[in-house]
N, C-alpha and C. Protein backbone atom coordinates (compact mmCIF):
# COMPACT_ATOMS: atom_id res chain seq x y z
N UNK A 1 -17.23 46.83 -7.16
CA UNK A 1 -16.47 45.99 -8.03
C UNK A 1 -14.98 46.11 -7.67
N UNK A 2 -14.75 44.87 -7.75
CA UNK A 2 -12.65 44.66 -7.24
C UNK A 2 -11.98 44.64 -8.46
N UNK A 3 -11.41 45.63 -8.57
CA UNK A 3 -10.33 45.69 -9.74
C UNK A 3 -9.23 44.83 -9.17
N UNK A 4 -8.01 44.43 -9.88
CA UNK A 4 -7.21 43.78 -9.58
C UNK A 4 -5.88 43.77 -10.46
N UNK A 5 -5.20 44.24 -9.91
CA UNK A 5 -3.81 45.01 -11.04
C UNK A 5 -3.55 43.66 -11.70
N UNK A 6 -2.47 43.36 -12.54
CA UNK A 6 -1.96 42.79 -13.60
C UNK A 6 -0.85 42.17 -12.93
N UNK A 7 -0.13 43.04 -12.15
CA UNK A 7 0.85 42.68 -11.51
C UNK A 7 0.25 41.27 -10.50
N UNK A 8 -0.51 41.87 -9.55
CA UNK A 8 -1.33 41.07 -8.69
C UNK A 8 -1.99 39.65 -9.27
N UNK A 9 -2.51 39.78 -10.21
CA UNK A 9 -3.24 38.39 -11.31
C UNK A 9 -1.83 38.00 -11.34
N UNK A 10 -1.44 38.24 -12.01
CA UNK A 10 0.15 36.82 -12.21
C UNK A 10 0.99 37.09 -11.22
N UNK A 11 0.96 37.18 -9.91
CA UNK A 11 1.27 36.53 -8.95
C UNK A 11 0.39 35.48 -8.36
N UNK A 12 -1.12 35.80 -8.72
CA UNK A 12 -1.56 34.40 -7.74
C UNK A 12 -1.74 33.61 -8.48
N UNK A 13 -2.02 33.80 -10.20
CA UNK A 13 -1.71 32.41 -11.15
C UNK A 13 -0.66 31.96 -11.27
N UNK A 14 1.05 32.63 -10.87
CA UNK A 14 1.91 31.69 -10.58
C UNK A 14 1.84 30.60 -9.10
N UNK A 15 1.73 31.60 -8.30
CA UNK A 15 1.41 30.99 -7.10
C UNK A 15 0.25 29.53 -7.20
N UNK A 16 -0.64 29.90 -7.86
CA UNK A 16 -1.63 28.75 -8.19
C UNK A 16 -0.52 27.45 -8.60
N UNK A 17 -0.08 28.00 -9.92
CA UNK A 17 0.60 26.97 -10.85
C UNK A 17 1.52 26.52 -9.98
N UNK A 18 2.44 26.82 -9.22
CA UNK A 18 3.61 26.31 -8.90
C UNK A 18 2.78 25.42 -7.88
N UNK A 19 1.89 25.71 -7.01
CA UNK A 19 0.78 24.62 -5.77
C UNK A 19 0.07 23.21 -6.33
N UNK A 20 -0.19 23.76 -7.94
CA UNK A 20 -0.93 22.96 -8.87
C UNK A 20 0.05 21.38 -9.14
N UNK A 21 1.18 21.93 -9.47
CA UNK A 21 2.77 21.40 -9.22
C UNK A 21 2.96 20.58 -8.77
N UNK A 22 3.10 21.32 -7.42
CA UNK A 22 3.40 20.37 -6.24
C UNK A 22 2.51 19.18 -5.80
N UNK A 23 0.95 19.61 -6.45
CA UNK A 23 0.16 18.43 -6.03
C UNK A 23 0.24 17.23 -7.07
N UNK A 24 0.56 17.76 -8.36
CA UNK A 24 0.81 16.30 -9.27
C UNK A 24 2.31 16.10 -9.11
N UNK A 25 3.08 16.71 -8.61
CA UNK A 25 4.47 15.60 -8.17
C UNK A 25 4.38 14.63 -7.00
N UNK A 26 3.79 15.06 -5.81
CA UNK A 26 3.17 14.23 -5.23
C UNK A 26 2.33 13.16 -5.39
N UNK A 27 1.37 13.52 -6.47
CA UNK A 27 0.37 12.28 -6.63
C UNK A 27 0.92 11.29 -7.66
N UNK A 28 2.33 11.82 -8.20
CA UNK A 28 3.10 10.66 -9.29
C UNK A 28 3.96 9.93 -8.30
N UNK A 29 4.65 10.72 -7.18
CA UNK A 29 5.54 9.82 -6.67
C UNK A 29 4.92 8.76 -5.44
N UNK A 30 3.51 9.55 -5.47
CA UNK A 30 2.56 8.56 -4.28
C UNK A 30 2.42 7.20 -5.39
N UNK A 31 2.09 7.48 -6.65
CA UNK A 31 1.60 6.41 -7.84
C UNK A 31 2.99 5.49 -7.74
N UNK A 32 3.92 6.01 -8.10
CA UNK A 32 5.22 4.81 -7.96
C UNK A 32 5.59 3.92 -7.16
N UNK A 33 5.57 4.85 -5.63
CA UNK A 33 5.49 3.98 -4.88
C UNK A 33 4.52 2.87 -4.41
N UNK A 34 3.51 3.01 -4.55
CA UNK A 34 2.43 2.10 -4.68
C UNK A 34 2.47 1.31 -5.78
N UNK A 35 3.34 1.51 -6.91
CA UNK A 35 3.57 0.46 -7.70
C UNK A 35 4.65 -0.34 -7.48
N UNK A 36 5.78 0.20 -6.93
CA UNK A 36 6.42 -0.34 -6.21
C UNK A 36 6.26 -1.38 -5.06
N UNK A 37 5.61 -1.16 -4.32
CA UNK A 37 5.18 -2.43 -3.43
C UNK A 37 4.07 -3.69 -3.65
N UNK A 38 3.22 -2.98 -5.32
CA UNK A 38 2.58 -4.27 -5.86
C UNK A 38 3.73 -5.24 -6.23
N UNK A 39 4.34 -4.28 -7.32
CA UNK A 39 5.16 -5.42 -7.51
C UNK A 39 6.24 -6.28 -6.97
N UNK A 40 6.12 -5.78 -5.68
CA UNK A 40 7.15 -6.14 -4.80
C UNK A 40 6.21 -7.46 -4.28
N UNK A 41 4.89 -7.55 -3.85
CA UNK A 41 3.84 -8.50 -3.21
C UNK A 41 3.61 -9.39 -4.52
N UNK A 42 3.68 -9.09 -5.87
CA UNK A 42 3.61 -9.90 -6.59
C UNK A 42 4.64 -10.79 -7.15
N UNK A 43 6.18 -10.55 -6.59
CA UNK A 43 7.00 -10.94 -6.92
C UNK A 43 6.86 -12.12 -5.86
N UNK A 44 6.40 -11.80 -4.87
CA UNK A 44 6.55 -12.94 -3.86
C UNK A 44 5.35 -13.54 -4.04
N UNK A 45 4.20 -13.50 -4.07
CA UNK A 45 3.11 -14.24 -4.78
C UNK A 45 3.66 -15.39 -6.05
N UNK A 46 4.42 -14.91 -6.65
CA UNK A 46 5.06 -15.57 -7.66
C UNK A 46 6.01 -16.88 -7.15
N UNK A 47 6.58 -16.44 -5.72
CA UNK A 47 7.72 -18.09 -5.37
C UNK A 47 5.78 -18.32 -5.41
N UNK A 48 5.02 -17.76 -4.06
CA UNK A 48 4.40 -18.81 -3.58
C UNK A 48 3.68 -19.94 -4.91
N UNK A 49 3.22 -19.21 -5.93
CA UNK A 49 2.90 -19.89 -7.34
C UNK A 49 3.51 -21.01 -7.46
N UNK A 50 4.89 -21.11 -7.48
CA UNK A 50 5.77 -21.85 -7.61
C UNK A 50 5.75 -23.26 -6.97
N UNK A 51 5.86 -22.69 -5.60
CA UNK A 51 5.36 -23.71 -4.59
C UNK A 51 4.24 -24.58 -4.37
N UNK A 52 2.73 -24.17 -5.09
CA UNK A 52 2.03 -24.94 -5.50
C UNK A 52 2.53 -26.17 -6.36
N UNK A 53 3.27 -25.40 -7.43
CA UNK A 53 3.22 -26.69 -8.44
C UNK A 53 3.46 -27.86 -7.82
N UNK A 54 4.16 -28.03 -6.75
CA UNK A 54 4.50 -28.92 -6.10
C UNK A 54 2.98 -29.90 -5.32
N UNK A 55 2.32 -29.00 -5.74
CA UNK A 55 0.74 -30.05 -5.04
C UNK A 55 0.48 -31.13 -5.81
N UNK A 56 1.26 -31.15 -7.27
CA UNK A 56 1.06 -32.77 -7.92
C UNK A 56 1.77 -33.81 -6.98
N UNK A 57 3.01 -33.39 -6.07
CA UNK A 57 3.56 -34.34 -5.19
C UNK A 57 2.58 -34.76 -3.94
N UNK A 58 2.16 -33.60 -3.81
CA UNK A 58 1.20 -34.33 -2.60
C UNK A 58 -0.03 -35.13 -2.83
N UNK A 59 -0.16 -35.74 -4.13
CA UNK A 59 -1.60 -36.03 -4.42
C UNK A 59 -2.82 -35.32 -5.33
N UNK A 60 -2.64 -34.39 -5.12
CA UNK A 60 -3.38 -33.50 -5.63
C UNK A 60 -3.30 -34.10 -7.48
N UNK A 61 -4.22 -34.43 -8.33
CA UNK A 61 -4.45 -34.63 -9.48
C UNK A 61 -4.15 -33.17 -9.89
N UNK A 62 -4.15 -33.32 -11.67
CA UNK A 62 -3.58 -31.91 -12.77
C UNK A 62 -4.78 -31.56 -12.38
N UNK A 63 -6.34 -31.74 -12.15
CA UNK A 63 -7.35 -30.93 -12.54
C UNK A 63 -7.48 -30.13 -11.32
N UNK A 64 -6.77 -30.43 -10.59
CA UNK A 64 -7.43 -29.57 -8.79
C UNK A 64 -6.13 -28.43 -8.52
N UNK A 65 -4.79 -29.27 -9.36
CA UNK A 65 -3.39 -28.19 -9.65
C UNK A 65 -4.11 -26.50 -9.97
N UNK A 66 -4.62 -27.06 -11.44
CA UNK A 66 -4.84 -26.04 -12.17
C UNK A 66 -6.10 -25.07 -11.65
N UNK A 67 -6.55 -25.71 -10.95
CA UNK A 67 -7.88 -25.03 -10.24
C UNK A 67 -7.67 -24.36 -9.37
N UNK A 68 -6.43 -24.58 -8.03
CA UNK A 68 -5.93 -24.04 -7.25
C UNK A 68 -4.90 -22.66 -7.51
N UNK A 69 -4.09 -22.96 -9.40
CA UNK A 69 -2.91 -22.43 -9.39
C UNK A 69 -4.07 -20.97 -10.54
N UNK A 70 -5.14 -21.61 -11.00
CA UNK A 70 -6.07 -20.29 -11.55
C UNK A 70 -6.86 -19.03 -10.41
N UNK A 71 -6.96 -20.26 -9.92
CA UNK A 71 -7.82 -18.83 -8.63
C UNK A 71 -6.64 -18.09 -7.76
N UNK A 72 -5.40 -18.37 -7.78
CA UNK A 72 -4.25 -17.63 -7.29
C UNK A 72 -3.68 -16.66 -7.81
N UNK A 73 -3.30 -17.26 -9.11
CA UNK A 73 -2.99 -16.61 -10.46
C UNK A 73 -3.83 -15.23 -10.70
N UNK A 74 -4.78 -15.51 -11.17
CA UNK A 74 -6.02 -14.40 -11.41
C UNK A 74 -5.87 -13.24 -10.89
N UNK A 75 -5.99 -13.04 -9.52
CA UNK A 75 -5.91 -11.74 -8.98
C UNK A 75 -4.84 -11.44 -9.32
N UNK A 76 -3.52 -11.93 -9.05
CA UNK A 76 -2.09 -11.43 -9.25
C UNK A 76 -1.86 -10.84 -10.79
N UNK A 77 -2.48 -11.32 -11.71
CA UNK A 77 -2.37 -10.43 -13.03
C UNK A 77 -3.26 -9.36 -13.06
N UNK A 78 -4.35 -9.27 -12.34
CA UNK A 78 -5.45 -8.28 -12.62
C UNK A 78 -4.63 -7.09 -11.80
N UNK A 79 -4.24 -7.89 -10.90
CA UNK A 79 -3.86 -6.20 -9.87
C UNK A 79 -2.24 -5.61 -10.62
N UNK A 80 -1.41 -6.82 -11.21
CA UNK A 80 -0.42 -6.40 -12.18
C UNK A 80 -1.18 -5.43 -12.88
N UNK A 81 -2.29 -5.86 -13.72
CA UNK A 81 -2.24 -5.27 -14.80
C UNK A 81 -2.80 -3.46 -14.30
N UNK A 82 -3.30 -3.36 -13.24
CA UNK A 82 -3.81 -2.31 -12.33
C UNK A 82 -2.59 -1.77 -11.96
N UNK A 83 -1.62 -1.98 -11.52
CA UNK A 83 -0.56 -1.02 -10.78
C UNK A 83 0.18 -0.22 -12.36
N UNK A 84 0.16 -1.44 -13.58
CA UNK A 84 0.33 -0.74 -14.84
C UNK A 84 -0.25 0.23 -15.28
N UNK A 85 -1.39 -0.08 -15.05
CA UNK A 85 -2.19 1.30 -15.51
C UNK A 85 -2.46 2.76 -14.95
N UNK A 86 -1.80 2.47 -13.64
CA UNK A 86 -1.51 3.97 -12.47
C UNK A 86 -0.46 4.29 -12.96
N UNK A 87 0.40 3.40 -13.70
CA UNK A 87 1.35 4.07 -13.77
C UNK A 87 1.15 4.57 -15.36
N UNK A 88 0.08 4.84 -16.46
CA UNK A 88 0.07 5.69 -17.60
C UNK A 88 0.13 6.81 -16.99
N UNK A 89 0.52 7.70 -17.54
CA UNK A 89 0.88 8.81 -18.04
C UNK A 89 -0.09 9.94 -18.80
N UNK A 90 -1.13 10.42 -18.56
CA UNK A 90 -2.44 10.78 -19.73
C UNK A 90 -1.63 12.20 -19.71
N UNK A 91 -1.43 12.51 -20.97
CA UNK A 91 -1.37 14.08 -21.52
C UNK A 91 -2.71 14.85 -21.54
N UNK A 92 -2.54 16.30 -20.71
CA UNK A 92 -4.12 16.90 -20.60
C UNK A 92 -4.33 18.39 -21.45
């Protein structure tokens, strides 16, 4: 049987904790930045949005607008609403 001084135990549970640390500061600032560049792709998704509307000039009737500007739309809020939710915060 391994005894193990007192001294020794809280050195490797600090050592743990401070490693423990380092891996959720990393995995928050990996989370930001990856929210960062959604919303950076969704900001520009957004002219392109824009630029549809303009398909009533080319012909395009309101019912084929809205059909084109829903199936575009769609993903761009779902994955919004996804980069939001990486970025909660859960208390453990």
């Amino acid at each position: 049987m391994t005894i193990i001084a007192a001294k020794e135990l809280t050195e490797k549970t600090k050592e743990l904790s401070l490693f423990s640390y380092g891996i959720e500061e990393k995995r928050e600032q990996n989370l930001f930045d990856q929210a960062g560049k959604m919303l950076t792709s969704i900001s520009i998704f957004t002219v392109a949005l824009l630029s549809f509307v303009s398909l009533e000039k080319l012909g395009f009737n309101t019912g084929q607008t809205i059909i084109i500007l829903g199936a575009t739309f769609t993903p761009l809020v779902l994955s919004f609403i996804l980069t939001v939710s990486t970025l909660w915060k859960y208390s453990y």
